[in-house]
Protein backbone atom coordinates (compact mmCIF):
# COMPACT_ATOMS: atom_id res chain seq x y z
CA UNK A 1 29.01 176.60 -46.93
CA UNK A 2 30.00 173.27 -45.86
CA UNK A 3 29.56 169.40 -46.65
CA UNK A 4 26.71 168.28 -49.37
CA UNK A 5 25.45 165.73 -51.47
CA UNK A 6 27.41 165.68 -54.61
CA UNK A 7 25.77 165.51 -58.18
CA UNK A 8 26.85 165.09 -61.46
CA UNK A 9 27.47 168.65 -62.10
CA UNK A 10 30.81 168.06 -59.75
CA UNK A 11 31.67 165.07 -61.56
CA UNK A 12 34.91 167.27 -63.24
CA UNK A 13 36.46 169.06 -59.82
CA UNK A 14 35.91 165.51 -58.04
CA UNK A 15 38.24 164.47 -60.51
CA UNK A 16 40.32 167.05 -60.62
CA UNK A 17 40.63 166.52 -56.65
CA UNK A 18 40.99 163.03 -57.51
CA UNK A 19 43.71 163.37 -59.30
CA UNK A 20 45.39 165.25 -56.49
CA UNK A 21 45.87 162.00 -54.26
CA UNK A 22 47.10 160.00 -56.98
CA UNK A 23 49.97 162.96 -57.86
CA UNK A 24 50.68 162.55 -54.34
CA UNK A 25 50.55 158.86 -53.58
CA UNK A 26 52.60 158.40 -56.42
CA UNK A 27 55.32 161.31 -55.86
CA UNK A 28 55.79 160.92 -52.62
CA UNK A 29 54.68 156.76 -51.69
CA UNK A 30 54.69 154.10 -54.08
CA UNK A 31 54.44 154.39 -57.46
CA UNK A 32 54.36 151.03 -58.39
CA UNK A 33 51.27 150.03 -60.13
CA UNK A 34 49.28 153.36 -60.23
CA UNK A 35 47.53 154.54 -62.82
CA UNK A 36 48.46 158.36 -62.82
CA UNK A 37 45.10 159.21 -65.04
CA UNK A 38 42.68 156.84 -63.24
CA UNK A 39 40.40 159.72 -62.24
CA UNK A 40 40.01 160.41 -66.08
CA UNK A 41 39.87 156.70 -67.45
CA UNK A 42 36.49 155.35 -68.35
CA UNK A 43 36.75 153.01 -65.07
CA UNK A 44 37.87 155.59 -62.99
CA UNK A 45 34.81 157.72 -64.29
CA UNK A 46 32.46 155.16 -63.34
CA UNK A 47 33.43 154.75 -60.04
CA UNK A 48 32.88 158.32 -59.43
CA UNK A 49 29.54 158.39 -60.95
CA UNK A 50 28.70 155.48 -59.19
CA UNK A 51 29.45 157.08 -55.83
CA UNK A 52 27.24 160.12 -56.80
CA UNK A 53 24.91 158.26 -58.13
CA UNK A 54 24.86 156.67 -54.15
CA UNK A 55 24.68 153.58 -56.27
CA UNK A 56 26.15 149.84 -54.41
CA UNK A 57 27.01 151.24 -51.09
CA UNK A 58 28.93 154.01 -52.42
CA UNK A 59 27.77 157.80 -51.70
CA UNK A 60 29.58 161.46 -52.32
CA UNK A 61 30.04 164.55 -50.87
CA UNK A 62 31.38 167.68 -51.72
CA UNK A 63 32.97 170.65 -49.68
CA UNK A 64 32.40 174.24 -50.74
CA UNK A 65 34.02 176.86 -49.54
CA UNK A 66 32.15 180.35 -48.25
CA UNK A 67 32.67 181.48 -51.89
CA UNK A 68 30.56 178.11 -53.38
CA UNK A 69 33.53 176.52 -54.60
CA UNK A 70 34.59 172.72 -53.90
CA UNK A 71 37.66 172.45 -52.44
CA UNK A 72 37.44 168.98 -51.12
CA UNK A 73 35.16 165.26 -51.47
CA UNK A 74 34.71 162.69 -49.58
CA UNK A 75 33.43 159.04 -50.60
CA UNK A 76 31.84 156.89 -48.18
CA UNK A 77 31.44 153.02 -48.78
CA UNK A 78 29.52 150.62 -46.93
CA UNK A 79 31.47 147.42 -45.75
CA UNK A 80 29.15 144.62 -47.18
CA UNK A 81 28.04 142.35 -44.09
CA UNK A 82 30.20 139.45 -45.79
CA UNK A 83 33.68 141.38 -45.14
CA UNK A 84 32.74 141.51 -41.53
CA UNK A 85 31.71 137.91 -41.23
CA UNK A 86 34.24 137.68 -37.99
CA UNK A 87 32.65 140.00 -36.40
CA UNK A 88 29.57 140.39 -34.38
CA UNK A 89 26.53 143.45 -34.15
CA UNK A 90 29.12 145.51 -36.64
CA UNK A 91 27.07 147.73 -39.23
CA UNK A 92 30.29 149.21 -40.83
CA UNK A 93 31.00 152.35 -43.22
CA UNK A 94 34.33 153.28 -44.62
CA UNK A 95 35.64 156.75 -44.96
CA UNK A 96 37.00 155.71 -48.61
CA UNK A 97 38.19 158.74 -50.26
CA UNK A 98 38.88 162.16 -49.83
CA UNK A 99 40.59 165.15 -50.40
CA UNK A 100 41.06 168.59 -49.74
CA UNK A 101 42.30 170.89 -52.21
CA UNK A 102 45.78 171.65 -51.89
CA UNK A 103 45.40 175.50 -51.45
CA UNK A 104 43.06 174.53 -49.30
CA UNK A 105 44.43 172.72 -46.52
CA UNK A 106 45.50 172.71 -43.27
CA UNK A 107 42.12 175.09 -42.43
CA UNK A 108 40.19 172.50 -40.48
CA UNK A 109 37.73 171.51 -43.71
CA UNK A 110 39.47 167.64 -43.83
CA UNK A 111 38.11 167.87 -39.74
CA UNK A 112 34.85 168.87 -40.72
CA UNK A 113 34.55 166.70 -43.17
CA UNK A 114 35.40 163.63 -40.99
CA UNK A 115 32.96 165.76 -38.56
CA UNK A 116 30.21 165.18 -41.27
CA UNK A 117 30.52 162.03 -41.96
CA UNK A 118 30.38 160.09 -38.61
CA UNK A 119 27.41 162.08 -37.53
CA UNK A 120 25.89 161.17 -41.27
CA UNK A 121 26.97 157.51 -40.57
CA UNK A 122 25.45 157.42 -36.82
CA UNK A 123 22.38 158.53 -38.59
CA UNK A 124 22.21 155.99 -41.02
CA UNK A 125 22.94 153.13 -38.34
CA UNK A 126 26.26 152.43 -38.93
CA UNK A 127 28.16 152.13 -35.53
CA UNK A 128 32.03 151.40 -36.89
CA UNK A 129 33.59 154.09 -39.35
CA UNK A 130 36.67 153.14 -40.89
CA UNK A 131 39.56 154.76 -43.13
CA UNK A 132 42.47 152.94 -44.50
CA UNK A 133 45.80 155.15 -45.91
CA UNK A 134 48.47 154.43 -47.93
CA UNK A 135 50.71 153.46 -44.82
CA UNK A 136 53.71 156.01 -47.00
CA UNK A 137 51.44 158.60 -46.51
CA UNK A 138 52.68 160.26 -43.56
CA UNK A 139 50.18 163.20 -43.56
CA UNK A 140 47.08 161.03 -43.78
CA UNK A 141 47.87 158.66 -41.50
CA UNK A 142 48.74 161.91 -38.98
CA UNK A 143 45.68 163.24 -39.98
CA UNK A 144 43.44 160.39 -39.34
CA UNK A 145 45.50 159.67 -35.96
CA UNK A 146 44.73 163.22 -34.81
CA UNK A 147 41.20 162.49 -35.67
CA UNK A 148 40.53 159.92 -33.77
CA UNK A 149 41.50 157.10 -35.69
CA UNK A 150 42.90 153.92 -34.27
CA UNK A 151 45.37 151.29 -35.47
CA UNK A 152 43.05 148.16 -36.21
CA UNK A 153 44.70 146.17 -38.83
CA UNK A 154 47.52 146.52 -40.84
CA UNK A 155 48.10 145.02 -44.53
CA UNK A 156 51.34 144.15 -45.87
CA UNK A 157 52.49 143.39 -49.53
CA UNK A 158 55.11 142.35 -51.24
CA UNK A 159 56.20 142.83 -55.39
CA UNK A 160 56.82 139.68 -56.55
CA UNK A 161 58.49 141.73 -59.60
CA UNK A 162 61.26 143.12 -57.72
């Protein structure tokens, strides 16, 4: 079936899928500071209505598989024209999270996905799509490499606890 708007009825398996990158970020990354149940928190639930919602910037999407079920999401965010400030004629719109079911990967729907959304975001105006990854997460960063992704910036950080 494809890529479509998401609603509230989806509100649950976007968590649920949710939930999946923050069991992975934090198994396999860093777990310092995560909140393991953030998809489920009050916050967390906000955020994802909000992006439904297509409320500030924010808009969702849903993947369903032939059978009608969602086995992936995607948010997309507008950069606010005050983050790019230092830069000139950029209309920008960040890939900002996503997921693809874990029984459901490595079947081309993260490419289609990406597919999607930067024809969606030409459409809209936008002429810079960006993604940022956890820079531990070997498979996204591969993934987003392999689709056509370029090193722009990169972020460092330090734990002052440690």
């Amino acid at each position: 079936m494809g890529v479509k708007q998401a609603a509230l009825e989806h509100l649950e398996v976007i968590q649920n899928l949710n939930q999946q990158i923050f069991d992975y970020e934090i198994e396999t990354c860093d777990p310092r500071g995560w909140n393991r149940n953030y998809p489920y928190t009050e916050e967390g639930q906000k955020y994802l209505e909000k992006a439904i919602n297509c409320e500030e910037g924010f808009e969702a999407f849903i993947y369903q598989d032939s059978s009608g079920e969602v086995v992936g999401y995607f948010i997309l965010h507008e950069t606010p024209e005050d983050g790019l400030y230092h830069r000139n004629g950029i209309k920008q719109i960040q890939f900002h999270t996503a997921c693809v079911d874990r029984e459901h990967r490595r079947k081309g729907i993260g490419g289609e996905m990406i597919d999607f959304a930067k024809a969606y975001s030409r459409e809209k105006g936008y002429n810079s799509f960006r993604v940022v990854a956890n820079a531990n997460n070997k498979a996204a960063c591969s993934f987003y490499k392999k689709a056509g992704f370029q090193d722009f910036e990169m972020a460092h950080e330090l734990d002052l606890d440690g």
